[in-house]
C-alpha atoms as a PDB file:
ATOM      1  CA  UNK A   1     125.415  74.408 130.117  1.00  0.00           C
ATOM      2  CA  UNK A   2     124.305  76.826 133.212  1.00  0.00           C
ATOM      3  CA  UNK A   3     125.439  74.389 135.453  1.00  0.00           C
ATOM      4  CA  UNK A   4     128.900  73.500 134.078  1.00  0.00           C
ATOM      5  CA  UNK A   5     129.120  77.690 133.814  1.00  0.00           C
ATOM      6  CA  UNK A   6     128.657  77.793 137.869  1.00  0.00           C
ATOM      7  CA  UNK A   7     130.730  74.772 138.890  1.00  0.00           C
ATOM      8  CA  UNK A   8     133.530  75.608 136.897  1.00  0.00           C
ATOM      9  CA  UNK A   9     133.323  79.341 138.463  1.00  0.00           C
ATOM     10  CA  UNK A  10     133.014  78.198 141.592  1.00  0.00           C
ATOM     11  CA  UNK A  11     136.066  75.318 141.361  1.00  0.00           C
ATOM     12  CA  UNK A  12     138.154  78.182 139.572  1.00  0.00           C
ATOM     13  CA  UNK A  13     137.268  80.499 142.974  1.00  0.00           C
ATOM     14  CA  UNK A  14     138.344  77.998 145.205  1.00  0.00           C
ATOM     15  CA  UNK A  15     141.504  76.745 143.258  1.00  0.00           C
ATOM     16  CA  UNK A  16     142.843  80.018 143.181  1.00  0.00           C
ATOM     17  CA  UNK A  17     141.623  81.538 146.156  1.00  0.00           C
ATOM     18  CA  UNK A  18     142.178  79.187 148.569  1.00  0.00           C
ATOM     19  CA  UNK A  19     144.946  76.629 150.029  1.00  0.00           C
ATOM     20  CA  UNK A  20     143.999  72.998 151.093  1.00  0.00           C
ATOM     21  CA  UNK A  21     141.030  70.627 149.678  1.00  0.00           C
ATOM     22  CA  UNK A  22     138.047  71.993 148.246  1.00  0.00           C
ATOM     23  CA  UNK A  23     135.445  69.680 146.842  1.00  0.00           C
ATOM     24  CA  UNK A  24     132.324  69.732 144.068  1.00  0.00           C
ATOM     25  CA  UNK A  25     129.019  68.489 144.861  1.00  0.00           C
ATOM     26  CA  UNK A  26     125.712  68.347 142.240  1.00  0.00           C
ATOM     27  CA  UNK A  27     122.603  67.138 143.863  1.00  0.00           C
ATOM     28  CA  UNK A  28     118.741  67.375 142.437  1.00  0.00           C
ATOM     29  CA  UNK A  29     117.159  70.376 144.867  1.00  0.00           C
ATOM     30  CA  UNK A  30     113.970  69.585 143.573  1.00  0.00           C
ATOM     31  CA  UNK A  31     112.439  68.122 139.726  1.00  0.00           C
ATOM     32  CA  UNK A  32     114.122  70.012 137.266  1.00  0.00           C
ATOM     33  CA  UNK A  33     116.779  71.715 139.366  1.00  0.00           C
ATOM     34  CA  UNK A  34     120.279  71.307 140.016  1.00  0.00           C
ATOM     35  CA  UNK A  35     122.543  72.646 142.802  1.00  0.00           C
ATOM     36  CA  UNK A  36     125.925  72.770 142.792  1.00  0.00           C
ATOM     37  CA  UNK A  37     127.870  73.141 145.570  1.00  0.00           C
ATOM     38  CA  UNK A  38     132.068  74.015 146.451  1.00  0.00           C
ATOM     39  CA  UNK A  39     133.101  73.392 149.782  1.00  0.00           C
ATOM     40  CA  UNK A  40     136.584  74.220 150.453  1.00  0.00           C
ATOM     41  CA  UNK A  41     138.500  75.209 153.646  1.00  0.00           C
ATOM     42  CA  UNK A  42     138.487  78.709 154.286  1.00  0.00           C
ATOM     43  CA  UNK A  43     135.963  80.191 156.179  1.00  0.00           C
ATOM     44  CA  UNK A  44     135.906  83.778 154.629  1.00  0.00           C
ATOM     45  CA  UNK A  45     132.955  84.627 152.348  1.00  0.00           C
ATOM     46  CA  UNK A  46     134.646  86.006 149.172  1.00  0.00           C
ATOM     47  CA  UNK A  47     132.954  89.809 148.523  1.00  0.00           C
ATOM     48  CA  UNK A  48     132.129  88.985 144.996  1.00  0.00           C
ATOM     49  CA  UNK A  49     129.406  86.360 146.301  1.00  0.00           C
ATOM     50  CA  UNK A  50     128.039  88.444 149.379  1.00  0.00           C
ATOM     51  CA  UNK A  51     124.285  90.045 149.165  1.00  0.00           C
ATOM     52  CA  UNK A  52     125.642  93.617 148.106  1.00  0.00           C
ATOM     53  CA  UNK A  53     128.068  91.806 145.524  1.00  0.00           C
ATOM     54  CA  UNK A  54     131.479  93.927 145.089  1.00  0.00           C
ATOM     55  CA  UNK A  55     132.086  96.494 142.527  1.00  0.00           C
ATOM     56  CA  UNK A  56     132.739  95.512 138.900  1.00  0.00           C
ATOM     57  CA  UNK A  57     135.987  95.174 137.568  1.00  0.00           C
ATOM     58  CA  UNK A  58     137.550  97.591 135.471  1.00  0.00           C
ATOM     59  CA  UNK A  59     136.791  96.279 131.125  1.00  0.00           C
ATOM     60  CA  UNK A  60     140.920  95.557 131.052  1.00  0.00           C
ATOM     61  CA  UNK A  61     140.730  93.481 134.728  1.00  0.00           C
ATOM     62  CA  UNK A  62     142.496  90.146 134.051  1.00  0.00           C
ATOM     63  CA  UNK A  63     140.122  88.755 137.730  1.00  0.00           C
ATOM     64  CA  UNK A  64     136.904  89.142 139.402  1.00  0.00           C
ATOM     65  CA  UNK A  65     134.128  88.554 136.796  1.00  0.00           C
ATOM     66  CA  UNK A  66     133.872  84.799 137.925  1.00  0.00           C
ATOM     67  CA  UNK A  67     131.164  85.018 140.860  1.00  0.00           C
ATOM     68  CA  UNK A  68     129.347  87.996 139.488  1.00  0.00           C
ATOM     69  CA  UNK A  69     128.869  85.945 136.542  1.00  0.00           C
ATOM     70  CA  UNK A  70     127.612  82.685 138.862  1.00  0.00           C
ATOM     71  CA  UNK A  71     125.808  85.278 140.796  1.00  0.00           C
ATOM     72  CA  UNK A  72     124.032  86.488 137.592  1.00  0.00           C
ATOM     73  CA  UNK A  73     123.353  83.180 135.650  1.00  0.00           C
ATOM     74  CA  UNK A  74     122.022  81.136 138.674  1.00  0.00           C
ATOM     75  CA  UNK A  75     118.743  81.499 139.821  1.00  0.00           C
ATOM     76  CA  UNK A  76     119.572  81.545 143.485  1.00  0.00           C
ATOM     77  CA  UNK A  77     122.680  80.622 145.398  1.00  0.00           C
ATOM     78  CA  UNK A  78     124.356  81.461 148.629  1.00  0.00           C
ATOM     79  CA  UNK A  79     127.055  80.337 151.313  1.00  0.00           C
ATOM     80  CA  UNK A  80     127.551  78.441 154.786  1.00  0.00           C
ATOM     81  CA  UNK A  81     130.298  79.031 156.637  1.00  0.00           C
ATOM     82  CA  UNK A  82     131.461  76.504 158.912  1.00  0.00           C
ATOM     83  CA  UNK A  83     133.072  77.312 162.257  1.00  0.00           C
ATOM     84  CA  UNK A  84     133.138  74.032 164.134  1.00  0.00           C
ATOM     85  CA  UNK A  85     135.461  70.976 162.785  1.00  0.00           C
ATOM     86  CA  UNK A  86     134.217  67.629 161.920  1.00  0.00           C
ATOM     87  CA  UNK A  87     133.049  66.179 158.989  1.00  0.00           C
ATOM     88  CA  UNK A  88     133.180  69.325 156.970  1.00  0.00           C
ATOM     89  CA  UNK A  89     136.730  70.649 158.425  1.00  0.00           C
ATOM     90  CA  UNK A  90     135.292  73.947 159.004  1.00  0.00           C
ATOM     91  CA  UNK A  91     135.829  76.442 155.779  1.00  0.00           C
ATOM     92  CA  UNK A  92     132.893  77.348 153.862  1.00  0.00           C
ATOM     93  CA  UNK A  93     130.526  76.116 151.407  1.00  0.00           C
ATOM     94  CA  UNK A  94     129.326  78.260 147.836  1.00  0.00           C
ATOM     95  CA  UNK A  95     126.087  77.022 145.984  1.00  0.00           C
ATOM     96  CA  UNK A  96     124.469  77.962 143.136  1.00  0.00           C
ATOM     97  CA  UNK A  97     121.481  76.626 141.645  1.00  0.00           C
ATOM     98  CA  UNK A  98     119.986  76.371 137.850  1.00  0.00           C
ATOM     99  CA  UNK A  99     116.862  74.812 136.371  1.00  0.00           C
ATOM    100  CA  UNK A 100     114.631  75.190 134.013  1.00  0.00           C
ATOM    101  CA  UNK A 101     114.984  72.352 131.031  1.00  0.00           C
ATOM    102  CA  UNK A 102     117.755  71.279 129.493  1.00  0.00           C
ATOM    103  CA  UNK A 103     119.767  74.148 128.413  1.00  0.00           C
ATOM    104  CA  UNK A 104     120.315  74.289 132.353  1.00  0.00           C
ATOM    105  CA  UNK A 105     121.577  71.044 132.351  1.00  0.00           C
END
């Protein structure tokens, strides 16, 4: 369930964020961990998923809960920006990762 919870976050982020592809990836980072990853073409970090995180939103906010929520149910995650073209296009890539047995999963 964590990792549906981040994927769907991030996907959201990038769908409404951002114009042009974007693209989910799950991969094993190690036994009994799963990263998942949103790649997507614009290079700017969004605030809400830097290290210092962004303030929170007012309780009536209709927007920005979704990667302070990733950023509190994952057990790490972080972001690679891209500068250079080729097989990534450039734009940037979010990742969050979960584990722990199979309510992570």
């Amino acid at each position: 369930m964590t990792a549906e919870l981040l994927a769907a976050e991030l996907l959201a982020n990038s769908h409404c964020h951002t114009k042009g592809p974007y693209a989910l990836r799950g991969r094993s980072a190690e036994p009994g961990r799963l990263r998942v990853a949103v790649w997507d073409t614009d290079p700017r970090v969004p605030p809400g998923f830097s290290n210092g995180g962004s303030p929170a939103p007012p309780p009536d906010a209709e927007h920005g809960r979704g990667l302070p929520l990733v950023r509190a149910c994952a057990d790490a995650w972080g972001a690679s920006v891209f500068h250079e073209l080729g097989a990534w296009k450039g734009g940037k890539l979010l990742w969050a990762e979960c584990g722990g047995g199979a309510a992570a999963w």
